[in-house]
Protein backbone atom coordinates (compact mmCIF):
# COMPACT_ATOMS: atom_id res chain seq x y z
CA UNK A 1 6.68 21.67 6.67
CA UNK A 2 8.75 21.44 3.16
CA UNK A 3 11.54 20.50 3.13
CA UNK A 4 14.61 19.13 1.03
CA UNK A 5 16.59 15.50 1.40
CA UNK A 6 20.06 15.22 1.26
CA UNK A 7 20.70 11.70 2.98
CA UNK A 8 18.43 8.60 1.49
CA UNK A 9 15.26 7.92 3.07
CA UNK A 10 15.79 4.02 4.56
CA UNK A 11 12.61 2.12 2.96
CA UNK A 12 11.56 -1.44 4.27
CA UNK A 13 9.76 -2.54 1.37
CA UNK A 14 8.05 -6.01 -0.16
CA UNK A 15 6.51 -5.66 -3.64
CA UNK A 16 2.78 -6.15 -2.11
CA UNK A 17 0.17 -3.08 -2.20
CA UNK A 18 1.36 -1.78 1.23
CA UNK A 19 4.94 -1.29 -0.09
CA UNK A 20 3.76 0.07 -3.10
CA UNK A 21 2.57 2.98 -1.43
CA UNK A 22 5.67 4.22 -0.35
CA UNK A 23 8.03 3.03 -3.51
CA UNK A 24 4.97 5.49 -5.67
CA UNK A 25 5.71 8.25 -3.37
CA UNK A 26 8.99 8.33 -3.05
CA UNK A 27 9.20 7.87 -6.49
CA UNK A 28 6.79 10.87 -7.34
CA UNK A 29 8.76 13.12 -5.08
CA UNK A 30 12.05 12.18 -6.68
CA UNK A 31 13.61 12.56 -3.19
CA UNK A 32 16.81 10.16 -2.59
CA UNK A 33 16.28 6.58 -1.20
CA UNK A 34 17.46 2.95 -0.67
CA UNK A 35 16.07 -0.26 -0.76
CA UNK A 36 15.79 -2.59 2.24
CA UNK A 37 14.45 -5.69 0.69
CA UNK A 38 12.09 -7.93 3.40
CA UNK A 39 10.91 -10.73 2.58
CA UNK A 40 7.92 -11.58 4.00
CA UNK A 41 7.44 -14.98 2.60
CA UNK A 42 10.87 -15.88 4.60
CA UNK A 43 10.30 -14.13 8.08
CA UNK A 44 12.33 -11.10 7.64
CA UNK A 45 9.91 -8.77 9.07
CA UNK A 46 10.57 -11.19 12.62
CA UNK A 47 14.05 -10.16 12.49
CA UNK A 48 15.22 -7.71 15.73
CA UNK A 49 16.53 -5.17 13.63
CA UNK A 50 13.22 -4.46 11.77
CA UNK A 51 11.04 -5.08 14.91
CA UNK A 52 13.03 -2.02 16.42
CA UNK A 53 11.41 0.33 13.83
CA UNK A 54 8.39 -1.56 13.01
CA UNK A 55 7.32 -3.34 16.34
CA UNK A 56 4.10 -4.60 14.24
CA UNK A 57 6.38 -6.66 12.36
CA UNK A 58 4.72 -5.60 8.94
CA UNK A 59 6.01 -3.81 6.40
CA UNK A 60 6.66 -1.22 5.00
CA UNK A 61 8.65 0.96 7.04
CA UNK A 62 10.85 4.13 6.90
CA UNK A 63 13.76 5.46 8.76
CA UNK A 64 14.68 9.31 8.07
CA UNK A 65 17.89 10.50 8.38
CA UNK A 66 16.90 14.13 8.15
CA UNK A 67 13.60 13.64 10.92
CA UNK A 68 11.88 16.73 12.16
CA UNK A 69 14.92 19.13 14.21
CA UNK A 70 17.07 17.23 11.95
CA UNK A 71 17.16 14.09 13.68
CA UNK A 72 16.63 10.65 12.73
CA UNK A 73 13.25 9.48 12.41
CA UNK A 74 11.18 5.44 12.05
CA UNK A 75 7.67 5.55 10.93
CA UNK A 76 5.55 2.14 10.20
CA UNK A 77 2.21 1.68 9.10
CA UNK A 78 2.01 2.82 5.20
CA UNK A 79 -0.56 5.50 5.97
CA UNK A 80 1.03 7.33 8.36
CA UNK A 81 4.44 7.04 6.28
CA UNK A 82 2.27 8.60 3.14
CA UNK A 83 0.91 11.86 5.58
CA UNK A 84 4.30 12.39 7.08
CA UNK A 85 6.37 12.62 3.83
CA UNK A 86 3.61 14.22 2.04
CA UNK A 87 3.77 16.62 5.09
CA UNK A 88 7.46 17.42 5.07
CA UNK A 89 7.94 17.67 1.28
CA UNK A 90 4.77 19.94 0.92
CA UNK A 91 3.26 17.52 -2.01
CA UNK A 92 0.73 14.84 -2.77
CA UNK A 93 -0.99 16.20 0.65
CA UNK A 94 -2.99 19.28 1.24
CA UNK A 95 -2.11 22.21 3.66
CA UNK A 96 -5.68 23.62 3.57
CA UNK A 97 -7.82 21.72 6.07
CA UNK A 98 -11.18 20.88 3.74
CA UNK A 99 -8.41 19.44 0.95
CA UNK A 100 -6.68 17.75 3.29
CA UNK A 101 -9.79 16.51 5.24
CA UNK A 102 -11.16 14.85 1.67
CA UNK A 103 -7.53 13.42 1.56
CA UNK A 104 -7.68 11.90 5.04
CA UNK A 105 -10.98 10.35 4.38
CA UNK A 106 -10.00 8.59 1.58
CA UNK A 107 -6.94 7.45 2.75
CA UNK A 108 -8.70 5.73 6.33
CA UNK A 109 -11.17 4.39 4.01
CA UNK A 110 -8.60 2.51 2.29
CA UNK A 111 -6.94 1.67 5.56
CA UNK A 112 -9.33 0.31 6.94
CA UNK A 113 -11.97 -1.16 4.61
CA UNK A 114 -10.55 -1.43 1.23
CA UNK A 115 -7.21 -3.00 1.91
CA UNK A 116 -8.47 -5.39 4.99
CA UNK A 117 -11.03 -6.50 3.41
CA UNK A 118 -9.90 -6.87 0.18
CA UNK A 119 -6.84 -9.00 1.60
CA UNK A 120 -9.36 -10.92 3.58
CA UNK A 121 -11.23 -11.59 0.11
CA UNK A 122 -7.30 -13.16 -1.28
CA UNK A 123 -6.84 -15.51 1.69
CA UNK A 124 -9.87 -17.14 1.86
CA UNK A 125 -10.05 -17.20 -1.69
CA UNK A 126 -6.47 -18.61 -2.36
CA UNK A 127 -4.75 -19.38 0.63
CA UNK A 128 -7.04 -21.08 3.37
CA UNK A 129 -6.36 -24.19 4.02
CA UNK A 130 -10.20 -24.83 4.07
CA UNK A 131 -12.43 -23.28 1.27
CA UNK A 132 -15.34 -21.90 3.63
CA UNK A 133 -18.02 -20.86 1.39
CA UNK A 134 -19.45 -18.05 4.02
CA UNK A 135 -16.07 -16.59 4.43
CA UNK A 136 -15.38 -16.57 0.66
CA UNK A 137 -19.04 -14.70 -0.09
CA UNK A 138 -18.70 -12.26 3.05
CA UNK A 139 -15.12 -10.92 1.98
CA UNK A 140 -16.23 -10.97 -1.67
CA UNK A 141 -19.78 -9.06 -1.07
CA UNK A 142 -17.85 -6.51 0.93
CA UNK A 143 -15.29 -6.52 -1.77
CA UNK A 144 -17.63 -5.53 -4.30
CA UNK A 145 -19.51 -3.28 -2.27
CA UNK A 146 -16.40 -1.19 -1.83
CA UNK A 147 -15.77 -1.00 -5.35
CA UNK A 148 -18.80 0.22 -5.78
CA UNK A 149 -18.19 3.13 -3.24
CA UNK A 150 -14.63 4.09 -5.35
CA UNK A 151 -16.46 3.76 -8.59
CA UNK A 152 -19.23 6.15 -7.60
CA UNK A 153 -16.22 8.79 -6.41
CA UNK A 154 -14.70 8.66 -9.06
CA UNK A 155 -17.24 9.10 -11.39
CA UNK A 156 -16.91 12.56 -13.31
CA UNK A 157 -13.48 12.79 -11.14
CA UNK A 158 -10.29 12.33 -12.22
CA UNK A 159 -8.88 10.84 -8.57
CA UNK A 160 -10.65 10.13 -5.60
CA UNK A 161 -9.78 13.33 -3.41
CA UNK A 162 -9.49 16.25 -5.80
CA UNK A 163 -6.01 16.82 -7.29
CA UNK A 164 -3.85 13.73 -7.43
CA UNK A 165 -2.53 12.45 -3.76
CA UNK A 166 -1.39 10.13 -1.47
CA UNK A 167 -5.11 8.39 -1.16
CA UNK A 168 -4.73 7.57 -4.95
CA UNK A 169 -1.21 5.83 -4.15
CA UNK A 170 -2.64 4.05 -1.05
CA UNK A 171 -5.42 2.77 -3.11
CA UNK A 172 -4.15 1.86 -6.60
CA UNK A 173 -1.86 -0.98 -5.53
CA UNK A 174 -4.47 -2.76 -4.15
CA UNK A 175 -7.39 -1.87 -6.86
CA UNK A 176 -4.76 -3.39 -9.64
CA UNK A 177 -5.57 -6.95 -8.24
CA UNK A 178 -9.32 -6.59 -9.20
CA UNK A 179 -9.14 -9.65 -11.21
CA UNK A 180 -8.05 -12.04 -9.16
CA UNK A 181 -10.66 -10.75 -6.30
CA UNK A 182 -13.60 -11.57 -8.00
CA UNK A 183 -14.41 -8.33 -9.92
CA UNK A 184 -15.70 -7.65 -13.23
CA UNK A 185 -14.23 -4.36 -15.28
CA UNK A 186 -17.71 -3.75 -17.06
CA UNK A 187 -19.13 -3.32 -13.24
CA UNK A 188 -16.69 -0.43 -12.41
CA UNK A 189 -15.74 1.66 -15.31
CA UNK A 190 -14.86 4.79 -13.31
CA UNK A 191 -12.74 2.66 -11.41
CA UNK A 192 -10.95 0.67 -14.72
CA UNK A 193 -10.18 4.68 -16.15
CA UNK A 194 -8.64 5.56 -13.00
CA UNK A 195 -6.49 2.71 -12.75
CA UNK A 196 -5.22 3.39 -16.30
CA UNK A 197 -4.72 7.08 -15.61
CA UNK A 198 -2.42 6.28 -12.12
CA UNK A 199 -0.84 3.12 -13.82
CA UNK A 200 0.66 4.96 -16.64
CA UNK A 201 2.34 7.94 -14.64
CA UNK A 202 6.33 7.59 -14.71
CA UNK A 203 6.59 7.49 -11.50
CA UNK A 204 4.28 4.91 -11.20
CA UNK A 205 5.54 2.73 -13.30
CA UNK A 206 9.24 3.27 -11.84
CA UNK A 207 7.41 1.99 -8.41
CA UNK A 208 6.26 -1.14 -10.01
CA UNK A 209 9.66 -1.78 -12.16
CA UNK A 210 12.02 -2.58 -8.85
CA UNK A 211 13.76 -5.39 -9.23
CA UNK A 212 13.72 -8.17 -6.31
CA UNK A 213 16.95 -9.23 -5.36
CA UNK A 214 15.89 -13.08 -5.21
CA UNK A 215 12.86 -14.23 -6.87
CA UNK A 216 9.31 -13.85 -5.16
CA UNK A 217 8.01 -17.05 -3.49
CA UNK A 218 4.89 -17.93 -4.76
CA UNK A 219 2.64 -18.13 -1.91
CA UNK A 220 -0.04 -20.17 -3.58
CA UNK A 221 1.78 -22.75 -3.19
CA UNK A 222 4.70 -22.71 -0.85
CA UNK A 223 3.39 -24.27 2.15
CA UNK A 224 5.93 -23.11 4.30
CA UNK A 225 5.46 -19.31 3.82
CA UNK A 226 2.49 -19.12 3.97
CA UNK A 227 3.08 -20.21 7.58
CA UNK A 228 5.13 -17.12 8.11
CA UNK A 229 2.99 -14.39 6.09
CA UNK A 230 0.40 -15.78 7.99
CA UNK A 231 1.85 -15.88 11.42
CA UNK A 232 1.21 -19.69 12.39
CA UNK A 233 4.55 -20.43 13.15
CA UNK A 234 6.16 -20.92 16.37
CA UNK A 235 8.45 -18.23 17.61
């Protein structure tokens, strides 16, 4: 379906890679939105109200206004958000099924390798409260192994599924923290063009540009939310 939007789309959003997804495509499809600011670091996503449309208490999330018959509509989990707006605005997602099936690889791949593992790779890394050596090397290897797999796509391609699409956007967010997961840019030079070619589209840089409403708590060292983000404490 295509469709138009005359009521904001609701977005539950945190600057981390998974709410950068949706703030890109939003942004890209210039469609009207609003800002629902949870902060993750403080136990926001625990709250009642944003369990009700996001009952995996992660962010981000959406609530449509203007929902398939025209009635309201709450989608969670950042992948299926990215399919069902790039299905009802006709853009970002293809209609014919071997474009769309490229797509849809790409996107599960980053679902559920790239973005797991990679987050796996920051917490032991920076946040455990015990540096295990194993753990470290296992999320790293696999880390670097999947950067591999991106850099060998996009080789001689200009984004990972054919034209520019939501894979891209679920991808880039969490490619820009190469650095502080271990990776070297010489290794991956595919992957270091690509990031410069998504990076510097407008509406990329619009995504990245929203302002937090209080300032970011930095997790590295805040003792206490890292005890929320990472679910240890008692509710």
């Amino acid at each position: 379906m295509t469709a138009t939007q005359t009521a904001p789309i609701e977005l539950y959003y945190w600057p981390t890679p998974n709410g950068h997804k949706i703030s890109i495509m939003l942004e890209e499809l210039g469609v009207p939105y609003r800002l629902h600011f949870v902060n993750i670091g403080k136990g926001d996503q625990f709250k009642p109200e944003f369990l009700a449309i996001s009952p995996n208490n992660k962010m981000p999330a959406i609530v449509d206004p203007e929902g398939p018959d025209g009635q309201p509509i709450s989608v969670f989990e950042s992948g299926a958000i990215l399919q069902y707006l790039g299905r009802k605005f006709g853009r970002f997602y293809p209609t014919e099924e071997r474009a769309r099936v490229a797509v849809d690889q790409w996107l599960f791949w980053q679902m559920g390798g790239f973005g797991p593992m990679l987050g796996q790779n920051h917490h032991f890394s920076s946040y455990a409260p015990e540096k295990i050596p194993y753990a470290i090397k296992r999320y790293r290897d696999e880390t670097h192994r999947l950067y591999g797999v991106l850099d060998k796509q996009l080789t001689g391609n200009d984004f990972v599924a054919g034209d520019y699409s939501i894979a891209d956007m679920a991808i880039v967010g969490w490619a820009k923290l190469w650095e502080g997961q271990g990776m070297t840019a010489a290794e991956f030079p595919a992957v270091m063009a690509w990031l410069e070619r998504v990076s510097a589209r407008p509406a990329v840089e619009r995504a990245y540009a929203i302002k937090l409403p209080q300032p970011a708590l930095d997790l590295a060292t805040d003792k206490e939310a890292q005890k929320v983000l990472f679910n240890q404490r008692s509710r």
